[in-house]
C-alpha atoms as a PDB file:
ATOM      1  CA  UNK A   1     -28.478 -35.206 -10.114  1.00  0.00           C
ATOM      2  CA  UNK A   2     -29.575 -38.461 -11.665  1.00  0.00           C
ATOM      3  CA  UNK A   3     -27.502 -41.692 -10.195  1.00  0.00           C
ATOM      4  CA  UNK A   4     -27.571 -45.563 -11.478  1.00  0.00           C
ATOM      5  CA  UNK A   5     -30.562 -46.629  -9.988  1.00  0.00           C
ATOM      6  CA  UNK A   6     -32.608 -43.399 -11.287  1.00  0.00           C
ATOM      7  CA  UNK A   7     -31.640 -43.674 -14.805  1.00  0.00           C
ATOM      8  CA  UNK A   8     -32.709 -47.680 -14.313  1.00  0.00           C
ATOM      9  CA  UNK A   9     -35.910 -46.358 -13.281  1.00  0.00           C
ATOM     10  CA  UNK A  10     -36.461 -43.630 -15.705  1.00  0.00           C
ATOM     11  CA  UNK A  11     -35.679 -46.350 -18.557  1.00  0.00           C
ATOM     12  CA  UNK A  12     -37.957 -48.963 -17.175  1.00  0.00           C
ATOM     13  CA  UNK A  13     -40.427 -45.372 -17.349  1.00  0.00           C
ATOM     14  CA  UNK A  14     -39.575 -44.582 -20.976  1.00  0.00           C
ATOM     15  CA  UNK A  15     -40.493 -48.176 -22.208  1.00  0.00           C
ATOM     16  CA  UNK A  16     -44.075 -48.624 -20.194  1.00  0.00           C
ATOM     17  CA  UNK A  17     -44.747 -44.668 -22.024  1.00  0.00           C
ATOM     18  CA  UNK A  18     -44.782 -46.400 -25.038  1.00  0.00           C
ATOM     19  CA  UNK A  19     -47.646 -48.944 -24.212  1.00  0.00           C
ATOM     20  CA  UNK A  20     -51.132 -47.764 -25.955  1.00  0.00           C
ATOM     21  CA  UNK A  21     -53.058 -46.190 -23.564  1.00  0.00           C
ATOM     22  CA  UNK A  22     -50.598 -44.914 -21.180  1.00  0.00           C
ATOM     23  CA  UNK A  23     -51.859 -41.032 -20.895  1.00  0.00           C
ATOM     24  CA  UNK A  24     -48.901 -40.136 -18.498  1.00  0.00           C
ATOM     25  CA  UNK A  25     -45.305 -41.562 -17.117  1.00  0.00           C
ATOM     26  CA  UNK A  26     -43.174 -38.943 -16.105  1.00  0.00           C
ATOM     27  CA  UNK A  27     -39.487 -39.619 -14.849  1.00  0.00           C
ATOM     28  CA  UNK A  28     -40.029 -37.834 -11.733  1.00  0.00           C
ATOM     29  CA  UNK A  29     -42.870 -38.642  -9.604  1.00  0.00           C
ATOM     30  CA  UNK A  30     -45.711 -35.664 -10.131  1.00  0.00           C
ATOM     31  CA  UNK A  31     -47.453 -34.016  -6.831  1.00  0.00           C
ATOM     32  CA  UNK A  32     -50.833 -34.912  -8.410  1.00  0.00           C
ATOM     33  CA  UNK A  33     -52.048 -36.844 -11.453  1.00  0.00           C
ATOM     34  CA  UNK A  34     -53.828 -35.485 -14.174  1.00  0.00           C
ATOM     35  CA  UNK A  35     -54.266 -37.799 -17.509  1.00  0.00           C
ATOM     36  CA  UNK A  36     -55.110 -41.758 -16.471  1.00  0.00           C
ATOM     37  CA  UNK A  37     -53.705 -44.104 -16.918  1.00  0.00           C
ATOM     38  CA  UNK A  38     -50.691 -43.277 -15.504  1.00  0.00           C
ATOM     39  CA  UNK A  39     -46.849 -44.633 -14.509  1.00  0.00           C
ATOM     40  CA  UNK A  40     -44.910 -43.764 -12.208  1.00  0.00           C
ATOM     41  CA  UNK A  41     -41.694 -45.666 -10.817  1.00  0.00           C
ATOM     42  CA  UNK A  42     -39.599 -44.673  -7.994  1.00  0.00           C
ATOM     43  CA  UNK A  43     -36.848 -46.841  -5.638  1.00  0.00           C
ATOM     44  CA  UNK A  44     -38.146 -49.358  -2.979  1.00  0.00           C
ATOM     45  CA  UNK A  45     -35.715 -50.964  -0.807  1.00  0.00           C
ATOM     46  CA  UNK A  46     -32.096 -52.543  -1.751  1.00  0.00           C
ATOM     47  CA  UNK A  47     -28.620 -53.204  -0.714  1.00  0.00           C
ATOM     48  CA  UNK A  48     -25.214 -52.745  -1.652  1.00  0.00           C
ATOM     49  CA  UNK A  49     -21.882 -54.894  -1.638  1.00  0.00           C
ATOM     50  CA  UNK A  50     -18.869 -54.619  -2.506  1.00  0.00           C
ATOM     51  CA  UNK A  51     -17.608 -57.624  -3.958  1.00  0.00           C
ATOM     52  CA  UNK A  52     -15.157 -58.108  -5.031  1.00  0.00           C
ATOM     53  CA  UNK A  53     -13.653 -55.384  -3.921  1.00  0.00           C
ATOM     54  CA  UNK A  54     -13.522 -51.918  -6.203  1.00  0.00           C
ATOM     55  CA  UNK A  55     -16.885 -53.160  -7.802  1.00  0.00           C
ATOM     56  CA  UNK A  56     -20.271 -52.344  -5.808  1.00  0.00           C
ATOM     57  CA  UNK A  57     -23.280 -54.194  -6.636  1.00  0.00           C
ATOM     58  CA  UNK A  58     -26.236 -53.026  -6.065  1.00  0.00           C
ATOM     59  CA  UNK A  59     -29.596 -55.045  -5.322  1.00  0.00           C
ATOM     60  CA  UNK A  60     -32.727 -53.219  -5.274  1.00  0.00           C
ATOM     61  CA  UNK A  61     -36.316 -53.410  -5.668  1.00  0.00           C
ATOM     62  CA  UNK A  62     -37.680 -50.997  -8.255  1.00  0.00           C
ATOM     63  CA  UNK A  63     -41.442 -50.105  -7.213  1.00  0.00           C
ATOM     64  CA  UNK A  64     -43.929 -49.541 -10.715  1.00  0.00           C
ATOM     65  CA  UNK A  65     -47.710 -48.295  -9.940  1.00  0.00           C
ATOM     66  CA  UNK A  66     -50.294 -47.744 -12.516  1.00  0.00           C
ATOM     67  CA  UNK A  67     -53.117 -45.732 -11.300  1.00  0.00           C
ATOM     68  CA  UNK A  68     -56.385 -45.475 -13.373  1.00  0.00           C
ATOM     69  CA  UNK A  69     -58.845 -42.737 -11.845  1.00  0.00           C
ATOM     70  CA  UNK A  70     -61.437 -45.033  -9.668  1.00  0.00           C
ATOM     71  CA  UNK A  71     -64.978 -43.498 -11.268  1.00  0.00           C
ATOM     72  CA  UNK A  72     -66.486 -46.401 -12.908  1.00  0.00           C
ATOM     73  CA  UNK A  73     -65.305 -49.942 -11.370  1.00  0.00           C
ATOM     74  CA  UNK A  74     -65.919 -52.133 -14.358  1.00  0.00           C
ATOM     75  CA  UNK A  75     -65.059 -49.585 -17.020  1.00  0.00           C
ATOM     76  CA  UNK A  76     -61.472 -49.095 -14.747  1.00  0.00           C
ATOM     77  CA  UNK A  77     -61.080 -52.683 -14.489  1.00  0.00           C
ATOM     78  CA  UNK A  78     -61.324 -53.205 -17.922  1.00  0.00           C
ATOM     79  CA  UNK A  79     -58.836 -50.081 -18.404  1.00  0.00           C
ATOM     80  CA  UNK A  80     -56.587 -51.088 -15.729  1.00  0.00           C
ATOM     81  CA  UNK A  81     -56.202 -55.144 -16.193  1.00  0.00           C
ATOM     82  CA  UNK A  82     -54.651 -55.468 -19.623  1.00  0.00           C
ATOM     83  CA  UNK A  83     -51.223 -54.444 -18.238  1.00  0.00           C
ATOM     84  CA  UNK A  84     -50.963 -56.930 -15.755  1.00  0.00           C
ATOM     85  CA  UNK A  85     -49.129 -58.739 -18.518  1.00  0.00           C
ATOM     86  CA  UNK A  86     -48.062 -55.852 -20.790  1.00  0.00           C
ATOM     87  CA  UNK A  87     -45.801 -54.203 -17.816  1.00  0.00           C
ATOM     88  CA  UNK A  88     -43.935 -57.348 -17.263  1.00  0.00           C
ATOM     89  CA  UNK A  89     -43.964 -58.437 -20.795  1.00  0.00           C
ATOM     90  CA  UNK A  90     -42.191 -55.104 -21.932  1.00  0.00           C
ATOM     91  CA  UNK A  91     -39.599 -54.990 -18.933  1.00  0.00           C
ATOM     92  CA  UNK A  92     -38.451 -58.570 -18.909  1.00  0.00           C
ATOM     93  CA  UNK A  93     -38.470 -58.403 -23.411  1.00  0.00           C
ATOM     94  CA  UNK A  94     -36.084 -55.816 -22.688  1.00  0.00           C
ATOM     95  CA  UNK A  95     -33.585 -57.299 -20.350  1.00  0.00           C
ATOM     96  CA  UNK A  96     -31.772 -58.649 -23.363  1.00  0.00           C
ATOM     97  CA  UNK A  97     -30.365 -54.803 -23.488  1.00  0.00           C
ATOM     98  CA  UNK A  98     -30.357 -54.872 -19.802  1.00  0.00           C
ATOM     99  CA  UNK A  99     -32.517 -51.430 -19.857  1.00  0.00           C
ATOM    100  CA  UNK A 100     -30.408 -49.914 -22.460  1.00  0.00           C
ATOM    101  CA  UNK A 101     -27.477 -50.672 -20.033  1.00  0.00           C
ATOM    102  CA  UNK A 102     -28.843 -49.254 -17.012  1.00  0.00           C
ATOM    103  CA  UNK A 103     -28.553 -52.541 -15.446  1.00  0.00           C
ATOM    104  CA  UNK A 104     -27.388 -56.199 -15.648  1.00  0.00           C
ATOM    105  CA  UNK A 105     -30.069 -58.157 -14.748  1.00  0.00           C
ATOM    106  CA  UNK A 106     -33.166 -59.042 -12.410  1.00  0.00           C
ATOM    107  CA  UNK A 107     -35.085 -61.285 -10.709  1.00  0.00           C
ATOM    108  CA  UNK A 108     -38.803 -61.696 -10.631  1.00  0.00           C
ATOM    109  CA  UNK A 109     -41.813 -59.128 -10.893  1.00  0.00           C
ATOM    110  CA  UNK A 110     -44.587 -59.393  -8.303  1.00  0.00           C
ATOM    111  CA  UNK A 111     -47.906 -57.226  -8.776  1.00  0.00           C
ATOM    112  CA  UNK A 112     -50.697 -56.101  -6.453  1.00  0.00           C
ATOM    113  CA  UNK A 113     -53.729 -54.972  -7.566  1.00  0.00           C
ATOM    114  CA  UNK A 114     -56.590 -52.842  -5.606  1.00  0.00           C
ATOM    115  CA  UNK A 115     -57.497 -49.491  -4.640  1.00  0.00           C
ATOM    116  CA  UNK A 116     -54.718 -47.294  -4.670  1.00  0.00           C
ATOM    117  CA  UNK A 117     -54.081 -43.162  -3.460  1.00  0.00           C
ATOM    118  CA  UNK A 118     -52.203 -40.741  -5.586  1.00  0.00           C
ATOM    119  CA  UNK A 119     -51.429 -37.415  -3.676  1.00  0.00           C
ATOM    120  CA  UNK A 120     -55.061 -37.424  -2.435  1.00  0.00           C
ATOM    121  CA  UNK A 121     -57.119 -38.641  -5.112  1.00  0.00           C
ATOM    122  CA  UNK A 122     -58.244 -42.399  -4.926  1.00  0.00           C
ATOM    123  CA  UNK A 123     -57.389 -44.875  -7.732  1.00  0.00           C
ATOM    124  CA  UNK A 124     -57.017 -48.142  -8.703  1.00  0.00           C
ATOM    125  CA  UNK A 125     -54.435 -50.018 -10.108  1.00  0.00           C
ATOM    126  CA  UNK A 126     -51.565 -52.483 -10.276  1.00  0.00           C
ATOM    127  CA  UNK A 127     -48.392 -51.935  -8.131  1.00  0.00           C
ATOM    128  CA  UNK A 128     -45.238 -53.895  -9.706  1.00  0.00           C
ATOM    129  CA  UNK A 129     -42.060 -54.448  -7.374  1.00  0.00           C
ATOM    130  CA  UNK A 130     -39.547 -55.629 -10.200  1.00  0.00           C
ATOM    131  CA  UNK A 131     -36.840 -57.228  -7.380  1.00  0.00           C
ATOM    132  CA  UNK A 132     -33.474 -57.462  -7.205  1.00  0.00           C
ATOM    133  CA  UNK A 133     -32.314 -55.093 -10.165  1.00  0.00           C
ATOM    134  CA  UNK A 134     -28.906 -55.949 -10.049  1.00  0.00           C
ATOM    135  CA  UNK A 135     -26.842 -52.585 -10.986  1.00  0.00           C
ATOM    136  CA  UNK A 136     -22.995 -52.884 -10.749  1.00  0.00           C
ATOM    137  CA  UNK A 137     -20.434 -50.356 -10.752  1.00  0.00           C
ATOM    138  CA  UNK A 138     -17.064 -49.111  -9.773  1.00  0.00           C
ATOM    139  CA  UNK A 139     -16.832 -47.535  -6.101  1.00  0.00           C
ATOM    140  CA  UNK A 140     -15.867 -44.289  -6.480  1.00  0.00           C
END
Protein backbone atom coordinates (compact mmCIF):
# COMPACT_ATOMS: atom_id res chain seq x y z
CA UNK A 1 0.00 0.00 0.00
CA UNK A 2 1.46 3.20 -1.34
CA UNK A 3 1.48 6.22 1.45
CA UNK A 4 2.41 10.16 0.94
CA UNK A 5 5.91 9.95 0.94
CA UNK A 6 5.94 6.88 -1.69
CA UNK A 7 3.80 8.46 -4.20
CA UNK A 8 6.34 11.73 -3.65
CA UNK A 9 8.97 9.41 -4.53
CA UNK A 10 7.47 7.52 -7.32
CA UNK A 11 6.64 11.10 -8.95
CA UNK A 12 10.05 12.51 -8.45
CA UNK A 13 10.76 8.67 -10.37
CA UNK A 14 8.29 9.27 -13.20
CA UNK A 15 9.85 12.73 -14.13
CA UNK A 16 13.84 11.64 -14.06
CA UNK A 17 12.24 8.41 -16.60
CA UNK A 18 11.67 10.93 -18.93
CA UNK A 19 15.33 12.31 -19.19
CA UNK A 20 17.12 10.92 -22.57
CA UNK A 21 19.14 8.26 -21.70
CA UNK A 22 17.59 6.95 -18.67
CA UNK A 23 17.36 2.98 -19.66
CA UNK A 24 15.53 2.14 -16.31
CA UNK A 25 13.58 3.90 -13.15
CA UNK A 26 11.26 1.70 -11.67
CA UNK A 27 8.91 2.83 -8.69
CA UNK A 28 9.99 0.10 -6.56
CA UNK A 29 13.53 -0.51 -5.98
CA UNK A 30 14.63 -3.78 -8.29
CA UNK A 31 16.84 -6.74 -6.56
CA UNK A 32 19.36 -6.26 -9.41
CA UNK A 33 19.85 -3.83 -12.31
CA UNK A 34 19.75 -4.68 -15.73
CA UNK A 35 19.60 -1.62 -18.43
CA UNK A 36 22.15 1.49 -17.31
CA UNK A 37 21.63 4.12 -16.64
CA UNK A 38 19.38 3.66 -14.09
CA UNK A 39 17.04 5.54 -11.16
CA UNK A 40 16.04 4.50 -8.38
CA UNK A 41 14.58 6.60 -5.32
CA UNK A 42 13.61 5.33 -2.04
CA UNK A 43 13.04 7.26 1.67
CA UNK A 44 16.11 8.43 3.73
CA UNK A 45 15.53 9.83 7.04
CA UNK A 46 12.68 12.46 8.23
CA UNK A 47 10.41 13.59 10.91
CA UNK A 48 7.01 14.29 11.68
CA UNK A 49 4.99 17.08 13.66
CA UNK A 50 2.00 17.83 14.33
CA UNK A 51 1.44 21.35 14.17
CA UNK A 52 -0.88 22.72 14.52
CA UNK A 53 -2.68 20.24 15.76
CA UNK A 54 -4.96 17.80 13.30
CA UNK A 55 -2.34 18.61 10.50
CA UNK A 56 1.02 16.42 10.44
CA UNK A 57 3.88 17.64 8.57
CA UNK A 58 6.18 15.67 7.44
CA UNK A 59 10.03 16.47 6.78
CA UNK A 60 12.02 14.02 5.01
CA UNK A 61 14.94 13.44 2.96
CA UNK A 62 14.17 11.69 -0.31
CA UNK A 63 17.43 9.63 -1.38
CA UNK A 64 17.90 9.59 -5.69
CA UNK A 65 20.94 7.28 -7.06
CA UNK A 66 21.87 6.94 -10.61
CA UNK A 67 24.01 4.02 -11.26
CA UNK A 68 25.82 3.63 -14.67
CA UNK A 69 27.52 0.04 -14.99
CA UNK A 70 31.41 0.84 -14.00
CA UNK A 71 33.18 -0.94 -17.34
CA UNK A 72 34.83 1.87 -19.01
CA UNK A 73 35.73 4.94 -16.55
CA UNK A 74 35.82 7.73 -19.06
CA UNK A 75 33.10 6.42 -21.34
CA UNK A 76 30.84 6.14 -17.73
CA UNK A 77 31.90 9.45 -16.74
CA UNK A 78 30.90 10.94 -19.72
CA UNK A 79 27.49 8.82 -19.44
CA UNK A 80 27.05 9.47 -15.89
CA UNK A 81 28.00 13.44 -15.44
CA UNK A 82 25.42 15.17 -17.59
CA UNK A 83 22.74 14.64 -14.90
CA UNK A 84 24.42 16.22 -12.24
CA UNK A 85 22.41 19.19 -13.44
CA UNK A 86 19.55 17.50 -15.34
CA UNK A 87 18.27 15.61 -11.95
CA UNK A 88 18.06 18.79 -10.07
CA UNK A 89 17.04 20.88 -12.94
CA UNK A 90 13.89 18.60 -13.60
CA UNK A 91 12.89 18.20 -9.78
CA UNK A 92 13.22 21.76 -8.63
CA UNK A 93 11.35 23.00 -12.53
CA UNK A 94 8.71 20.98 -11.17
CA UNK A 95 8.09 22.23 -7.71
CA UNK A 96 5.83 24.84 -9.21
CA UNK A 97 3.21 21.69 -9.26
CA UNK A 98 4.73 20.61 -6.07
CA UNK A 99 5.28 16.94 -7.72
CA UNK A 100 1.91 16.87 -9.18
CA UNK A 101 0.70 17.53 -5.55
CA UNK A 102 2.57 14.96 -3.84
CA UNK A 103 4.14 17.56 -1.83
CA UNK A 104 4.40 21.27 -0.85
CA UNK A 105 7.72 22.14 -1.06
CA UNK A 106 11.59 21.47 -0.40
CA UNK A 107 14.70 22.54 0.49
CA UNK A 108 18.00 21.98 -1.18
CA UNK A 109 19.50 18.97 -3.27
CA UNK A 110 22.98 17.73 -2.35
CA UNK A 111 24.79 15.08 -4.71
CA UNK A 112 27.67 12.64 -4.25
CA UNK A 113 29.36 11.21 -6.86
CA UNK A 114 31.79 7.94 -6.90
CA UNK A 115 31.74 4.34 -7.05
CA UNK A 116 28.60 3.01 -6.08
CA UNK A 117 27.07 -1.00 -5.40
CA UNK A 118 23.76 -2.11 -6.71
CA UNK A 119 22.69 -5.57 -5.23
CA UNK A 120 26.25 -6.83 -5.92
CA UNK A 121 27.33 -5.39 -9.02
CA UNK A 122 29.70 -2.27 -8.80
CA UNK A 123 28.73 1.09 -10.40
CA UNK A 124 29.20 4.48 -10.53
CA UNK A 125 27.14 7.27 -10.18
CA UNK A 126 25.55 10.29 -8.54
CA UNK A 127 23.56 9.89 -5.25
CA UNK A 128 20.97 12.95 -4.76
CA UNK A 129 19.45 13.52 -1.12
CA UNK A 130 16.62 16.09 -2.14
CA UNK A 131 16.06 17.35 1.85
CA UNK A 132 13.39 18.33 3.67
CA UNK A 133 10.36 17.35 1.30
CA UNK A 134 7.85 18.94 3.19
CA UNK A 135 4.53 16.64 2.84
CA UNK A 136 1.50 17.78 4.96
CA UNK A 137 -1.56 16.08 5.79
CA UNK A 138 -4.44 15.46 8.06
CA UNK A 139 -3.72 12.93 11.08
CA UNK A 140 -5.85 10.30 10.70
Amino acid sequence: MANELDSAIDQAVTYIRSLSGIKLAPTSPPEKASDFPFVVGYPGDGEYIETPAGLKSGLHNVIIELHVARKDLPYDYDLAIPFVDSIPNLLMSNLTSKWASTISTFDRITYRWGEMEWGSQKTLGLQFTVQGVKIQSAVS
